[in-house]
Protein backbone atom coordinates (compact mmCIF):
# COMPACT_ATOMS: atom_id res chain seq x y z
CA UNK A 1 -13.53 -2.12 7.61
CA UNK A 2 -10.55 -1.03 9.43
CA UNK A 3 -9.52 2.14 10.67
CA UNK A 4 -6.26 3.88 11.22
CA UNK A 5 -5.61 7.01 12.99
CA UNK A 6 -6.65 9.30 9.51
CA UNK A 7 -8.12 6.50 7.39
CA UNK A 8 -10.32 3.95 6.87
CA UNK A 9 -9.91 0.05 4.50
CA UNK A 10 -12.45 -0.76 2.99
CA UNK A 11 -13.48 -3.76 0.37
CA UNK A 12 -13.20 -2.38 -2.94
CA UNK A 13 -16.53 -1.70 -5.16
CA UNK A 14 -16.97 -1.83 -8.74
CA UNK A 15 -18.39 1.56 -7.89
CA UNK A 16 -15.15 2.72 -7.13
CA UNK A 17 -14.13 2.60 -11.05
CA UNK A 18 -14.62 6.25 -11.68
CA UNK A 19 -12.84 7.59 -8.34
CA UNK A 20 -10.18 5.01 -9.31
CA UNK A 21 -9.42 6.24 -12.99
CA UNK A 22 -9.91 10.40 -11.52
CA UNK A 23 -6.23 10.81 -10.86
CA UNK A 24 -4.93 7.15 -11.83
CA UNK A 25 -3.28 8.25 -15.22
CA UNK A 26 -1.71 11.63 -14.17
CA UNK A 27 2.04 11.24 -14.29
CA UNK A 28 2.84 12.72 -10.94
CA UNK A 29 0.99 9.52 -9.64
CA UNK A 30 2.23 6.93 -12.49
CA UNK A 31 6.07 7.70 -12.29
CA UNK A 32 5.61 6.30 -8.64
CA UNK A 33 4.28 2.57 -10.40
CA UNK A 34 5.98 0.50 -12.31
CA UNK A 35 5.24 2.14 -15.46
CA UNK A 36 4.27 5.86 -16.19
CA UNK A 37 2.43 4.73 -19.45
CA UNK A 38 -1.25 5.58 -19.18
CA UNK A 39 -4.11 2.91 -18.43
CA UNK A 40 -7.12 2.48 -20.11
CA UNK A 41 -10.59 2.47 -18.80
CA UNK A 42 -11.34 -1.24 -19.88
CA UNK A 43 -8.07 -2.50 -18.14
CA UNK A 44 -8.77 -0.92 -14.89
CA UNK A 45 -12.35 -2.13 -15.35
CA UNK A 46 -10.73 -5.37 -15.60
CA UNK A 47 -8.38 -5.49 -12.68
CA UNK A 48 -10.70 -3.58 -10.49
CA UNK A 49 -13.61 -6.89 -11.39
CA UNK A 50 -10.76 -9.17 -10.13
CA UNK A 51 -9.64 -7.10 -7.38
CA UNK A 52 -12.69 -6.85 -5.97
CA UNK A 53 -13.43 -10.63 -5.68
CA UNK A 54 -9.37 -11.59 -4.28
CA UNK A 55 -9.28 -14.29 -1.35
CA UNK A 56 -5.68 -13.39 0.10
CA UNK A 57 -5.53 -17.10 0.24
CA UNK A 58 -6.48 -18.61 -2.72
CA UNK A 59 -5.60 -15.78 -4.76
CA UNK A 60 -2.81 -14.70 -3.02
CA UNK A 61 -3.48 -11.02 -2.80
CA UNK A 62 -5.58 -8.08 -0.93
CA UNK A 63 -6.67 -4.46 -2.64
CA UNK A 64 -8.80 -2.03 -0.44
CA UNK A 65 -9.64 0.55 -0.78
CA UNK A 66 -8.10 3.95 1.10
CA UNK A 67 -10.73 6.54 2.35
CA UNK A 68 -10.54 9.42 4.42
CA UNK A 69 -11.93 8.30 8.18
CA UNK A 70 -14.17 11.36 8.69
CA UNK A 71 -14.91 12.69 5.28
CA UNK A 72 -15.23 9.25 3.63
CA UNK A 73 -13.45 10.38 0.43
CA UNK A 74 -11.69 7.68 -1.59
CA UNK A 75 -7.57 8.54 -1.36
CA UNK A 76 -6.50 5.34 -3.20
CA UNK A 77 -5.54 1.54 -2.83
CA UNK A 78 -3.50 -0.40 -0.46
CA UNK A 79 -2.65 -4.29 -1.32
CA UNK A 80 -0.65 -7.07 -0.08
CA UNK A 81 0.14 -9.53 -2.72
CA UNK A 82 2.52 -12.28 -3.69
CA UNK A 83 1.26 -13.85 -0.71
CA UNK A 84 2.83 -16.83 0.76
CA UNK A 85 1.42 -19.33 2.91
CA UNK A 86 4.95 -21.13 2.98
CA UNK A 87 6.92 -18.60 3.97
CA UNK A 88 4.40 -16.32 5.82
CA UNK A 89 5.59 -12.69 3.93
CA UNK A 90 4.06 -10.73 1.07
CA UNK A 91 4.62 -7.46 -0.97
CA UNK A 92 2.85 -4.09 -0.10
CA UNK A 93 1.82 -1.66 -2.58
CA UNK A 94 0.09 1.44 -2.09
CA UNK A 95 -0.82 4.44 -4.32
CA UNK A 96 -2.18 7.77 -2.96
CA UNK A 97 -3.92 8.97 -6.05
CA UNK A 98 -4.36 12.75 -6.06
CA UNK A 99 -1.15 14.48 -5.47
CA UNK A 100 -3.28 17.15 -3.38
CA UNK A 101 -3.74 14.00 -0.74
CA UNK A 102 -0.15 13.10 -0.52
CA UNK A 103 2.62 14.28 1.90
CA UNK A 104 0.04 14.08 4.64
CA UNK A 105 0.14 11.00 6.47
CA UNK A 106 -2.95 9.04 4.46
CA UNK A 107 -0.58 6.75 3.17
CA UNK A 108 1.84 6.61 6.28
CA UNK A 109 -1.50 5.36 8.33
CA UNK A 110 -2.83 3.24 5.55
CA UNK A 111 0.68 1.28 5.66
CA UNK A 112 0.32 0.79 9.39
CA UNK A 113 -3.52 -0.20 8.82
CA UNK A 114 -2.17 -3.22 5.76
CA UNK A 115 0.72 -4.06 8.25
CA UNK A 116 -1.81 -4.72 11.21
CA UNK A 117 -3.93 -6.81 8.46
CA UNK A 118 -1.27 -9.19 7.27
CA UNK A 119 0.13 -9.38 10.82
CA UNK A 120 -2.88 -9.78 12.92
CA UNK A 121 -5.14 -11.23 10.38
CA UNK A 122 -3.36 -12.89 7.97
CA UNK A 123 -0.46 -14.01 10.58
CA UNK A 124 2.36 -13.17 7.83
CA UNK A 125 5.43 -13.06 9.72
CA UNK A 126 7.13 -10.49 6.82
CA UNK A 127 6.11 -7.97 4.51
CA UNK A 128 8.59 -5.90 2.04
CA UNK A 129 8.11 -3.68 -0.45
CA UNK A 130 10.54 -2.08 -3.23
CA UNK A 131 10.42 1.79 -4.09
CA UNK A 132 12.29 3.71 -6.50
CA UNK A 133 14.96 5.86 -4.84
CA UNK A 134 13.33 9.04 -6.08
CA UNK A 135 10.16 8.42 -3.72
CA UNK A 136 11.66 10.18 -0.96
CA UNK A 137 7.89 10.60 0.28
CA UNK A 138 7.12 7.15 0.05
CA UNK A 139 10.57 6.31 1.59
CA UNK A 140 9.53 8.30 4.73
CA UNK A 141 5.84 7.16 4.62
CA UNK A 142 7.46 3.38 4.99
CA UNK A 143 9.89 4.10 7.51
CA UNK A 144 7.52 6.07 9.86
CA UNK A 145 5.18 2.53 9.70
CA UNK A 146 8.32 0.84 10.87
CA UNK A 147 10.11 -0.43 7.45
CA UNK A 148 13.70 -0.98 7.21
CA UNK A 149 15.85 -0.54 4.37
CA UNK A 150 17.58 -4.12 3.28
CA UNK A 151 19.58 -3.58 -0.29
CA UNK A 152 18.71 -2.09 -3.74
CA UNK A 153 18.76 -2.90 -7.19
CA UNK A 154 20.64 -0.89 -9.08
CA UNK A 155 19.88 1.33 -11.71
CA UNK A 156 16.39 -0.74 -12.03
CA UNK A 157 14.27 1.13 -12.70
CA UNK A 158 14.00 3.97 -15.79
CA UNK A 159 12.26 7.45 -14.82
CA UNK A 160 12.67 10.73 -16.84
CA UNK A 161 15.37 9.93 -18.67
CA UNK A 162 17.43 8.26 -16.49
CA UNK A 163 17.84 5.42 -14.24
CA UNK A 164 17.54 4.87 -10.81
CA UNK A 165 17.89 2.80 -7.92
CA UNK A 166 14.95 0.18 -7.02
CA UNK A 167 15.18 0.24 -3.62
CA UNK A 168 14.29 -3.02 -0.63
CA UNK A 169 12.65 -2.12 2.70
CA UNK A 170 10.96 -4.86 5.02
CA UNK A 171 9.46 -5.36 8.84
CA UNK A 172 9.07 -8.31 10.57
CA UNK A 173 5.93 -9.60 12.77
CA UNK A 174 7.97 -8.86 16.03
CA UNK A 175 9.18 -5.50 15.10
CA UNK A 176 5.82 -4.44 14.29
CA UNK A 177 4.17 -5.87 17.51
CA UNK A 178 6.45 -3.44 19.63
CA UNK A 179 4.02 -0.85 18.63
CA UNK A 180 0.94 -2.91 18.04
CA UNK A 181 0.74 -6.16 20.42
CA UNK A 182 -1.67 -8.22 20.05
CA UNK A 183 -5.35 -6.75 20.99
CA UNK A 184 -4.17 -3.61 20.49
CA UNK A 185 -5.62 -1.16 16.86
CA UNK A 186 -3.98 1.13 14.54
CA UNK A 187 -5.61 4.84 15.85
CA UNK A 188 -5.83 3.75 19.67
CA UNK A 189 -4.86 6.80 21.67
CA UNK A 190 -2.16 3.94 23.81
CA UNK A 191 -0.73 1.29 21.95
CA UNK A 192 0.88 -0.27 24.86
């Protein structure tokens, strides 16, 4: 497990299923995905069986699970995927699952927590992410962890009617070891 400031990763659990599929096909959470169509039971079963065995090496991908630190309730999954040995970067994704839990720094802190992961674990030396531009949240979420905006694609992405902006943020190793050097934690009251 590792802990953040409000939150704790954890390995995902097959027991997790039901917490999982709880908010995971309301719309105010989907629109935020790449698709706002609904998910069945079955498929998450699926994915969450396969998610739950990942190697980030040989599989090229991490999911854990995103619980509150003192109350131990589950908030949702963070994941670093597309993983390359080659070039040393992956993709994040989170998802905050109830809307009641966003907007209140879970997923700011569980960013921070994946970053430390894939730079002090995994020794990636990048990790991007792409966001639609109507996630102002998650926009802020990324850029308090340290992400920088780097281009957009436009009109990518179709929402409500209309379409939008699919927008690029990354951070590099060395940016993010300005506020987390090495032997130093997400949550520690000095990081340097």
């Amino acid at each position: 497990m590792y802990f953040g400031e409000k939150v704790c990763l954890r390995a995902l659990e097959m027991s997790d299923l039901n917490k999982i599929l709880e908010h995971w096909n309301t719309f105010a959470m989907r629109r935020f995905l790449g698709t706002a169509l609904p998910c069945s039971e079955n498929a998450e079963r699926v994915w969450l069986e396969k998610a739950t065995q990942y190697d980030p090496w040989k599989d090229g991908q991490i999911v854990l699970a995103v619980e509150d630190k003192n109350s131990k309730k589950f908030l949702g999954t963070v994941s670093l995927f597309g993983i390359s040995k080659a070039f040393q970067r992956a993709e994040l994704g989170i998802a905050i699952h109830n809307e009641e839990h966003m907007g209140k720094g879970y997923g700011t802190d569980a960013v921070k927590v994946m970053l430390w992961i894939g730079f002090h674990v995994l020794g990636l030396n990048s990790i991007y992410l792409y966001h639609a531009e109507f996630n102002d949240r998650g926009k802020r979420a990324y850029e308090k962890a340290g992400f920088k905006s780097i281009g957009a694609f436009r009109q990518a992405v179709y929402m409500q009617g209309a379409f939008h902006d699919l927008l690029a943020m990354d951070i590099l190793k060395s940016e993010f070891l300005e506020e987390y050097p090495p032997g130093s934690f997400v949550g520690e009251a000095s990081k340097t």
